[in-house]
Protein backbone atom coordinates (compact mmCIF):
# COMPACT_ATOMS: atom_id res chain seq x y z
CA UNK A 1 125.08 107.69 95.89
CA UNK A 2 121.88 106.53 93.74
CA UNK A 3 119.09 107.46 94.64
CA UNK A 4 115.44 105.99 93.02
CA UNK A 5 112.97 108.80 91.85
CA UNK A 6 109.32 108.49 91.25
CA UNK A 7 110.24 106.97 87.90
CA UNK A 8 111.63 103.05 88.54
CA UNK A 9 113.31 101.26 86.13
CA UNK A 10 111.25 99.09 83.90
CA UNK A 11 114.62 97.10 82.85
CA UNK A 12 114.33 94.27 85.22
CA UNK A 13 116.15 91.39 85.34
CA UNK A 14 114.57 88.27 87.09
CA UNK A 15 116.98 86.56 90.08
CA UNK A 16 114.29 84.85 91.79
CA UNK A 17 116.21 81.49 91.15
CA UNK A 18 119.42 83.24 92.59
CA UNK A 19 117.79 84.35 95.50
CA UNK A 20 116.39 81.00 96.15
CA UNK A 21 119.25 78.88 95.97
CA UNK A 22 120.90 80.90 98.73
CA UNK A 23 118.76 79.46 101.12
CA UNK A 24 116.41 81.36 104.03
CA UNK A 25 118.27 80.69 107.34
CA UNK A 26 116.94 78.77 110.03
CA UNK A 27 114.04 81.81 111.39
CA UNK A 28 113.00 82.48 108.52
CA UNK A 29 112.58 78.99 107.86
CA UNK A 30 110.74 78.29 110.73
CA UNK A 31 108.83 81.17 110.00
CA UNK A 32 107.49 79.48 106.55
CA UNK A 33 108.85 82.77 104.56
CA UNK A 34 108.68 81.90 100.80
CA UNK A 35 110.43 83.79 97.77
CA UNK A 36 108.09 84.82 95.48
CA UNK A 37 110.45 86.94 92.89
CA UNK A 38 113.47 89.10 92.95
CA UNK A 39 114.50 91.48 90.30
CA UNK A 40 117.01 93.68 89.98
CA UNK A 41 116.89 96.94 87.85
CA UNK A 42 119.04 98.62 85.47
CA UNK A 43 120.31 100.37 88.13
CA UNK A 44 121.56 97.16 89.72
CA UNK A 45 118.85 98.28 92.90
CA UNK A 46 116.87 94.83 94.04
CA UNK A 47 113.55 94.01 94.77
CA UNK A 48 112.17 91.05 96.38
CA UNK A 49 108.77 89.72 97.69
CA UNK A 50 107.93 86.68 99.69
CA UNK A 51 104.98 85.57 101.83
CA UNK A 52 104.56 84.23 105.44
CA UNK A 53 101.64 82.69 106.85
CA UNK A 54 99.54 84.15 109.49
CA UNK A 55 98.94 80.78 111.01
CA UNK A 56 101.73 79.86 113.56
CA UNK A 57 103.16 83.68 113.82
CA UNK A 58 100.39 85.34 116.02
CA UNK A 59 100.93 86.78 119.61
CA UNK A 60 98.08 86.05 122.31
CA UNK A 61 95.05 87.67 121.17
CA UNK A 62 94.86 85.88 117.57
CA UNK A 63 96.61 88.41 115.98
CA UNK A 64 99.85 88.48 113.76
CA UNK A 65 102.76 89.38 115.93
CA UNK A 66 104.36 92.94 115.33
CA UNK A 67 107.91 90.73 115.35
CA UNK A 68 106.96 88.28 112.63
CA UNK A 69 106.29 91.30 110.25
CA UNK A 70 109.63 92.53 112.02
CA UNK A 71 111.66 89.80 111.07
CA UNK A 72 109.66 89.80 107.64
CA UNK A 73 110.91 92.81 106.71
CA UNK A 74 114.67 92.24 107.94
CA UNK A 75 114.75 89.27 106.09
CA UNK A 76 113.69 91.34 102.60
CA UNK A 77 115.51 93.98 103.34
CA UNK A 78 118.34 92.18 103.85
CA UNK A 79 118.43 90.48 100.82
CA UNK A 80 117.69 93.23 98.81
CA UNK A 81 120.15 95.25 100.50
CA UNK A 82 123.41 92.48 100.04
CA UNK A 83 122.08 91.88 96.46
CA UNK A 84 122.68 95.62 95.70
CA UNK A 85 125.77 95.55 97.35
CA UNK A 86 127.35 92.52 95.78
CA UNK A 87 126.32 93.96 92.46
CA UNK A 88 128.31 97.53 93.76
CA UNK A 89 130.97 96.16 95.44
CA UNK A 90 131.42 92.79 94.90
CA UNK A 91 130.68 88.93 95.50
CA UNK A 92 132.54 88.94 99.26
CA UNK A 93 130.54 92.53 100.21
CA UNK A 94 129.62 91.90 104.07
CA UNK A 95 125.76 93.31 104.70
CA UNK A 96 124.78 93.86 108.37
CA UNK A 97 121.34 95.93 108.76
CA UNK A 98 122.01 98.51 111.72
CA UNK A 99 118.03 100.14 111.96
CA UNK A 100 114.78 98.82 110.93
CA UNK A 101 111.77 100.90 111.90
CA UNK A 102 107.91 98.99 111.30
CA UNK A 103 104.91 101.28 111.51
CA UNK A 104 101.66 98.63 111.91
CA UNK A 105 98.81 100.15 110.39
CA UNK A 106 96.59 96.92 110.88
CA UNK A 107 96.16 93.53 112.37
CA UNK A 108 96.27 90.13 109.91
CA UNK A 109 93.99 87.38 112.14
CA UNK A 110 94.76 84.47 109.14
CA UNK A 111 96.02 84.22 105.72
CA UNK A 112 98.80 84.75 104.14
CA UNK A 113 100.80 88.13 104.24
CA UNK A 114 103.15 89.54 101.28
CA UNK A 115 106.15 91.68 101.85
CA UNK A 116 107.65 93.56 99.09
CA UNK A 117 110.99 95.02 99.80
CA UNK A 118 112.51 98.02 97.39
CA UNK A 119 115.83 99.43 97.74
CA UNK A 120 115.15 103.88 97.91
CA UNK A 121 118.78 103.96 97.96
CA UNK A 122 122.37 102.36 97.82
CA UNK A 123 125.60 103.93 98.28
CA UNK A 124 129.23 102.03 98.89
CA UNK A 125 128.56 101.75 102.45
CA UNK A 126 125.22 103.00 103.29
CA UNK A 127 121.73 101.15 101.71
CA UNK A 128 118.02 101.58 102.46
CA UNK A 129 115.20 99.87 101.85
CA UNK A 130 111.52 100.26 102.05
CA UNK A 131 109.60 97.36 102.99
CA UNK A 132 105.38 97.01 102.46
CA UNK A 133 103.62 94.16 104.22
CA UNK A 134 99.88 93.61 103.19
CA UNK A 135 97.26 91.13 104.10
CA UNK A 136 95.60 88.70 101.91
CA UNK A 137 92.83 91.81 101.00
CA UNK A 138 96.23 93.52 99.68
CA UNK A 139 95.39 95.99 102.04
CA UNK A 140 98.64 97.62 103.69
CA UNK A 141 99.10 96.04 107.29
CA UNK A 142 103.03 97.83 107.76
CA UNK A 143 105.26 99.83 106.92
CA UNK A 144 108.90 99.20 107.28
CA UNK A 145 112.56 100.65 106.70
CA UNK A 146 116.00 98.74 107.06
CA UNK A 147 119.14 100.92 106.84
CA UNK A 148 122.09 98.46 106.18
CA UNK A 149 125.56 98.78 106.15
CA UNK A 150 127.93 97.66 104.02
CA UNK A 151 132.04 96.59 103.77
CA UNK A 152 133.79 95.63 100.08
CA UNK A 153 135.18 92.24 100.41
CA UNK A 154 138.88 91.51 102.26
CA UNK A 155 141.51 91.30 99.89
């Protein structure tokens, strides 16, 4: 299993147009999540940020709802986590995420929000991700972790 230690890889190669062409899905369409980059280290561990407005993702009171930066956070961990295994295991590699935990630390009224997912670790069939949501002040609004699983492709 590899691990990432305090020191990350400053070998990064830029995928954002990869990641892009794959295409969002339907929520996270609706959802107005946007790409912003994707990398992937030396290592071959991915990261990937992308931005959701405020506007149209709030409960009740005004605020951003605790699900939106839910199904943020899925949706970057997720990628992250099948772009680490497709560079491990193969092309066909089936991702599925199995646990995501989100800590909210504070409430976004408007704006945009950024999510920045990094993999903290990839095996052949285990992967985890850490996943940082901030507010348009850059200040950190949740935390979040997606454990995923993996399968090599079918022969």
């Amino acid at each position: 299993m590899s691990n990432m230690s305090d020191e990350q890889s400053t070998d990064m190669t830029d995928i954002t147009a990869e990641v892009r062409s794959f295409g969002m899905g339907a929520l996270s369409e609706r959802m107005g999540i946007e790409i912003v980059s994707a990398t992937i280290d030396s290592k071959g561990l991915a990261t990937i940020s992308a931005t959701m407005p405020v506007e149209g993702n709030t409960q009740p009171y005004g605020l951003l709802h605790g699900g939106a930066s839910a199904v943020l956070a899925e949706t970057l961990g997720s990628i992250a986590s099948a772009i680490t295994a497709h560079r491990r295991l193969g092309q066909g590699a089936i991702v599925v995420g199995i646990d995501l935990n989100c800590t909210h630390h504070k409430s976004a009224r408007d704006g945009i929000v950024t999510g920045v997912a990094h993999m903290v670790s990839a095996g052949n069939t285990m992967l985890s991700s850490e996943i940082v949501i901030t507010n348009s002040q850059g200040e950190r609004i949740c935390t979040s972790r997606l454990t995923a699983m993996a399968r090599k492709p079918r022969p």
